[in-house]
N, C-alpha and C. Protein backbone atom coordinates (compact mmCIF):
# COMPACT_ATOMS: atom_id res chain seq x y z
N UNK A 1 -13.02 -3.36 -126.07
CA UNK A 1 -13.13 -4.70 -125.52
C UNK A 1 -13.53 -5.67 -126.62
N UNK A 2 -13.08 -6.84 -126.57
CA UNK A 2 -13.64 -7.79 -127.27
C UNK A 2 -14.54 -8.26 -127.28
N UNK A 3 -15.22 -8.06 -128.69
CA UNK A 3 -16.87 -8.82 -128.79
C UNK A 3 -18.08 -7.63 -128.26
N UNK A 4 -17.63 -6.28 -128.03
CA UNK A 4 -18.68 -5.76 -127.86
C UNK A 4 -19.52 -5.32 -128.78
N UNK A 5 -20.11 -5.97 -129.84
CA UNK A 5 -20.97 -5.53 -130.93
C UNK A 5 -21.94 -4.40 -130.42
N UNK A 6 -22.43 -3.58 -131.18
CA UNK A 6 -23.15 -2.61 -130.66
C UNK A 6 -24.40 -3.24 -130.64
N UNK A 7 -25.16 -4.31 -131.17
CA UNK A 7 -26.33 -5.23 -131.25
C UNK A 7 -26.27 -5.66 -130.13
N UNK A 8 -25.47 -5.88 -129.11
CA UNK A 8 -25.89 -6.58 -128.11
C UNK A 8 -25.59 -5.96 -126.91
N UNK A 9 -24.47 -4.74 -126.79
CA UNK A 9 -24.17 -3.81 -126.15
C UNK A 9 -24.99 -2.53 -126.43
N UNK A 10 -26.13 -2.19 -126.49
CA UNK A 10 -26.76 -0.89 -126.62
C UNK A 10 -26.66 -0.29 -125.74
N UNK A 11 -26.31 -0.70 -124.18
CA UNK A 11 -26.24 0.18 -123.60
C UNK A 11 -24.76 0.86 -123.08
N UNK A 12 -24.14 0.82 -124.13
CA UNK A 12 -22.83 1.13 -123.51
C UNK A 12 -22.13 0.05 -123.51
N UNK A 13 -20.29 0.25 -124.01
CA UNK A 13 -19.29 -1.02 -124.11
C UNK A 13 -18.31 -0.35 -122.87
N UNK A 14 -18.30 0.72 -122.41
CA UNK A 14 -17.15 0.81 -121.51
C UNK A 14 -17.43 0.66 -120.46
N UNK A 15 -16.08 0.16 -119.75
CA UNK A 15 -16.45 -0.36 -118.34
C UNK A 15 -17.04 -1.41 -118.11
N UNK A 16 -17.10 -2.06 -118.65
CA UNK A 16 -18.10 -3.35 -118.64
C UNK A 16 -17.02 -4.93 -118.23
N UNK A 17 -17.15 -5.70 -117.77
CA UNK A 17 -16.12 -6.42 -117.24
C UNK A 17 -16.91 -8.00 -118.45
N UNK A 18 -15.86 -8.86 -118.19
CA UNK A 18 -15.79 -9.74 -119.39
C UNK A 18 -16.76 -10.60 -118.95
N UNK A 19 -17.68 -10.69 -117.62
CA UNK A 19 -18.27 -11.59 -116.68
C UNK A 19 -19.58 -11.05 -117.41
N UNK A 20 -20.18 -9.69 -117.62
CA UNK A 20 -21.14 -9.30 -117.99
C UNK A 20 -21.34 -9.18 -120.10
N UNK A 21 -20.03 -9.36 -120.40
CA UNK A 21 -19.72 -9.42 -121.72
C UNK A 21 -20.73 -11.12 -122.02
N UNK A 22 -20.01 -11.63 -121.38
CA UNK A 22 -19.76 -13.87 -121.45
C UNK A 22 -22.13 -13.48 -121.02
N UNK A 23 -22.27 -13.12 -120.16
CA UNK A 23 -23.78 -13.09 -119.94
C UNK A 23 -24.55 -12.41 -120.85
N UNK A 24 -23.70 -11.46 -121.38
CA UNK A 24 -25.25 -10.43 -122.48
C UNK A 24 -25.16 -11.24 -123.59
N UNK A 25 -23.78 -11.78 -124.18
CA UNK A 25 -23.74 -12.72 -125.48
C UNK A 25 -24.99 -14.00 -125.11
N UNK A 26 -24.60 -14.57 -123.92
CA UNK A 26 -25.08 -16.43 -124.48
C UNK A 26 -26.71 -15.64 -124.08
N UNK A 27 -27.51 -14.50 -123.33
CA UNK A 27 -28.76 -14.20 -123.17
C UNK A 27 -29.31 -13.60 -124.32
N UNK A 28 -28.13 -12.98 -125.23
CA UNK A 28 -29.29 -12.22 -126.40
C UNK A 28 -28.27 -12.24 -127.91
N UNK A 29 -27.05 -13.13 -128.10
CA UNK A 29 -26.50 -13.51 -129.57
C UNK A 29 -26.92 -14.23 -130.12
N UNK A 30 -26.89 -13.88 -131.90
CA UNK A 30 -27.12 -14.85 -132.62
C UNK A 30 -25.86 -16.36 -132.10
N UNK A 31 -26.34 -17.04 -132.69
CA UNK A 31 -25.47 -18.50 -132.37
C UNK A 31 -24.27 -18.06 -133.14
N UNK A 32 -24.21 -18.23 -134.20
CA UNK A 32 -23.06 -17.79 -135.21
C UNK A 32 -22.09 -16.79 -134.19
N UNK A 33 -22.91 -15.46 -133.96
CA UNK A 33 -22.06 -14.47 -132.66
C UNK A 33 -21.61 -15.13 -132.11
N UNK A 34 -22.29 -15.66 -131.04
CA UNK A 34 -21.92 -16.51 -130.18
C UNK A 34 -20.67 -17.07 -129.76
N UNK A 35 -21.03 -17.63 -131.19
CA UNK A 35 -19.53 -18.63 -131.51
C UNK A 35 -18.30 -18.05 -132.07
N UNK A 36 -18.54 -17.11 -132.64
CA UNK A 36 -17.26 -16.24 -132.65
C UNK A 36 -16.89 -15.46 -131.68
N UNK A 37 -17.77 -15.34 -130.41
CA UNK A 37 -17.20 -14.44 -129.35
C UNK A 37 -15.60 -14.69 -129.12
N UNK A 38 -14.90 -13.94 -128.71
CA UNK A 38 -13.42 -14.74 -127.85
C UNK A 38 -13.70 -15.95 -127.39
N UNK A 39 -13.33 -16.70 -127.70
CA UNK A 39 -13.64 -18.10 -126.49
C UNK A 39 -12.76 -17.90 -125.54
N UNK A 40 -11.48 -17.08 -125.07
CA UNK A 40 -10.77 -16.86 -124.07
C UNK A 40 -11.33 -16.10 -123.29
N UNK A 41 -12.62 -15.40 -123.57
CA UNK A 41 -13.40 -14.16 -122.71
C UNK A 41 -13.97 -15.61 -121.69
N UNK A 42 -14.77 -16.16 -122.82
CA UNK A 42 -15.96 -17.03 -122.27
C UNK A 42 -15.37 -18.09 -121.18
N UNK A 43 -14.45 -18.96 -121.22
CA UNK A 43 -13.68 -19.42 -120.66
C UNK A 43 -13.07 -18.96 -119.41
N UNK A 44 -12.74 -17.95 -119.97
CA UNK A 44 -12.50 -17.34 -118.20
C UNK A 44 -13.19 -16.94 -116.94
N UNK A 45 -14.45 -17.13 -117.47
CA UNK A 45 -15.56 -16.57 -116.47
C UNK A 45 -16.88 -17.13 -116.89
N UNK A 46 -16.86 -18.57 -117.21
CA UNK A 46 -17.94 -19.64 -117.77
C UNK A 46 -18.38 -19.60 -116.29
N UNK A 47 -17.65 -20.30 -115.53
CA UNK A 47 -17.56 -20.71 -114.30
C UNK A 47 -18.24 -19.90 -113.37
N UNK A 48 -18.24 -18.87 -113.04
CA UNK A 48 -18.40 -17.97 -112.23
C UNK A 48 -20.47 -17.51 -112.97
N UNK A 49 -20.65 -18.21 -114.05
CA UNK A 49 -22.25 -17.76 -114.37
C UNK A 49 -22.90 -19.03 -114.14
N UNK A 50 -24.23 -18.28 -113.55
CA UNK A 50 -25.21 -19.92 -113.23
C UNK A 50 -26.49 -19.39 -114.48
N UNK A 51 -26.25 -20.30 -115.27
CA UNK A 51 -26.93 -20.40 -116.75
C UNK A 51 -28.25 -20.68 -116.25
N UNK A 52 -28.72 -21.11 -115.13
CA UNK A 52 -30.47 -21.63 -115.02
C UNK A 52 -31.11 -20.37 -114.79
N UNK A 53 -30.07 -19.03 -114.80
CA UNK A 53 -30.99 -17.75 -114.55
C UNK A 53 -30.64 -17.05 -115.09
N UNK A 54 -30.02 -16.93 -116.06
CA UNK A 54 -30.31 -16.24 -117.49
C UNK A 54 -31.74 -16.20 -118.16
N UNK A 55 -31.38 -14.75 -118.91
CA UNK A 55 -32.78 -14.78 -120.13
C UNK A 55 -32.30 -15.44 -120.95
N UNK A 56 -32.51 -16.76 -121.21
CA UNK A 56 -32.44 -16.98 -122.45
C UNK A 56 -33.39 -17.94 -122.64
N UNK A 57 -33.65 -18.50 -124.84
CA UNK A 57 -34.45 -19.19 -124.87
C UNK A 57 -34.13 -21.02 -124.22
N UNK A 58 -34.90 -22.04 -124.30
CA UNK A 58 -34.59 -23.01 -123.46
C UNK A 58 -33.59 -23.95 -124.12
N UNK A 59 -34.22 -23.39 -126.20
CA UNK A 59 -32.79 -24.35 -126.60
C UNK A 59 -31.31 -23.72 -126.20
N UNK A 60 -31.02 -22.75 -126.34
CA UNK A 60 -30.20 -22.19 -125.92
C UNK A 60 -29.38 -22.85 -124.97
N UNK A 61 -30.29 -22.72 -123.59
CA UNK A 61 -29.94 -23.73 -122.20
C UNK A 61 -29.83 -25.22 -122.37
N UNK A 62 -30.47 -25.34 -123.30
CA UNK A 62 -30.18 -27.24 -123.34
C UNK A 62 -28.39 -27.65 -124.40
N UNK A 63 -28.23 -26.39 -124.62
CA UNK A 63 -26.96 -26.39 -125.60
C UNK A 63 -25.77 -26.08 -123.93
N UNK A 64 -25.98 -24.79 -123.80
CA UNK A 64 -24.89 -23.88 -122.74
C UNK A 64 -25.03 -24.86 -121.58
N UNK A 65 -26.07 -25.58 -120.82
CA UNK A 65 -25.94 -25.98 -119.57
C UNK A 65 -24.68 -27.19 -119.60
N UNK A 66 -24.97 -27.85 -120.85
CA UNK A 66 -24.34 -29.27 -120.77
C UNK A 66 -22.73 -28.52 -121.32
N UNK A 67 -22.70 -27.76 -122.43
CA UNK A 67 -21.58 -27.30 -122.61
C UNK A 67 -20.88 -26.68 -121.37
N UNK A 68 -21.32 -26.24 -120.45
CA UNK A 68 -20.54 -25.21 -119.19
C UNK A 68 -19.29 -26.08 -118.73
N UNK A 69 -19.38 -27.55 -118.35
CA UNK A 69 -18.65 -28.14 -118.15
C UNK A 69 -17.37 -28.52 -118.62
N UNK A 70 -17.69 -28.25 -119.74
CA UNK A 70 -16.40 -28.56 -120.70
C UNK A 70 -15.73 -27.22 -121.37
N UNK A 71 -16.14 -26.07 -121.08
CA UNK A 71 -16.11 -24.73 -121.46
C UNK A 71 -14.28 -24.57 -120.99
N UNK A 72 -14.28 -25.00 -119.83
CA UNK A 72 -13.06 -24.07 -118.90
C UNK A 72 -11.93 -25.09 -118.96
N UNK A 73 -12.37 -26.50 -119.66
CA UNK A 73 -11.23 -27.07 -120.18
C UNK A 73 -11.04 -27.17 -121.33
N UNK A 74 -11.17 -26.39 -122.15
CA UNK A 74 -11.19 -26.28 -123.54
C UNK A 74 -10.68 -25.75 -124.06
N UNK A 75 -9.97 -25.88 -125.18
CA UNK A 75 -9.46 -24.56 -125.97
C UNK A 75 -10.27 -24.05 -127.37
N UNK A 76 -11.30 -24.42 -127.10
CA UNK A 76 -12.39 -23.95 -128.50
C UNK A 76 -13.90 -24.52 -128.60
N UNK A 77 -14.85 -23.88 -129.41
CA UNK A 77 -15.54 -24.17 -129.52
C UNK A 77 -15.66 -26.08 -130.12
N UNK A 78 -14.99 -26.37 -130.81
CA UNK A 78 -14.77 -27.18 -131.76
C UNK A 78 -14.59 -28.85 -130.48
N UNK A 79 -13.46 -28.40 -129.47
CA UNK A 79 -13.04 -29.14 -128.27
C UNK A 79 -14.45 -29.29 -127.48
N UNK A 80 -15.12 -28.61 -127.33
CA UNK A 80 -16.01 -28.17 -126.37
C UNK A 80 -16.90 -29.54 -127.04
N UNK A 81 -17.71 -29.05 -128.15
CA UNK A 81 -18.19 -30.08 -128.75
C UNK A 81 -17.76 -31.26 -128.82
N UNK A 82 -16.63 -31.63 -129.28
CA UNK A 82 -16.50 -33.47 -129.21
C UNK A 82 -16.45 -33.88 -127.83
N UNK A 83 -15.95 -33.16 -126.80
CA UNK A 83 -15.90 -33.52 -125.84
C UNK A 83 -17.65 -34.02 -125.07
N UNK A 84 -18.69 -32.87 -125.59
CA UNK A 84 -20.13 -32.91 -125.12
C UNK A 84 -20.53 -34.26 -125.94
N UNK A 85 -19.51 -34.94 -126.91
CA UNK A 85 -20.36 -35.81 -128.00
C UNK A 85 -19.40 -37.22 -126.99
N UNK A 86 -18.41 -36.93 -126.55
CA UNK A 86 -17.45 -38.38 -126.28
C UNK A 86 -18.21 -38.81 -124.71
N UNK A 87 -19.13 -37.65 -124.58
CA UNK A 87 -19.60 -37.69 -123.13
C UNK A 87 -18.88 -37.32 -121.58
């Protein structure tokens, strides 16, 4: 599967669906990771995660909450951003 680093998958990469892939990244990747995940993983199943109940830290959430919106019309990290900057 894509993006299953063993750093963030310790417990096992098989069987694992792309919904729980898109949640273990944005709760426990470096940013850099992050951002190289598939963005076609993340995208496909942005939607379907409610980010206010994740582990993660709060900058984290002050980045992903406002980004979620613009995630599933996007074709990249890069889109995602100007779009969070054009408002």
């Amino acid at each position: 599967m894509p993006g299953t680093d063993s750093r963030y998958f310790w417990d096992g990469a098989e069987n694992i669906s792309p919904r729980f892939q898109v949640v273990r990244m944005i709760e426990y990747a470096s940013f850099p990771d992050l951002i190289n995940f598939p963005f076609e993983v993340l995208r496909s199943c942005i939607d379907e995660i409610d980010l206010n109940r994740l582990r993660t830290s709060e900058k984290r959430g002050q980045f992903m909450i406002p980004a979620q919106r613009f995630i599933g019309r996007s074709e990249s990290w890069e889109e995602v951003v100007e779009k969070m900057i054009a408002g």
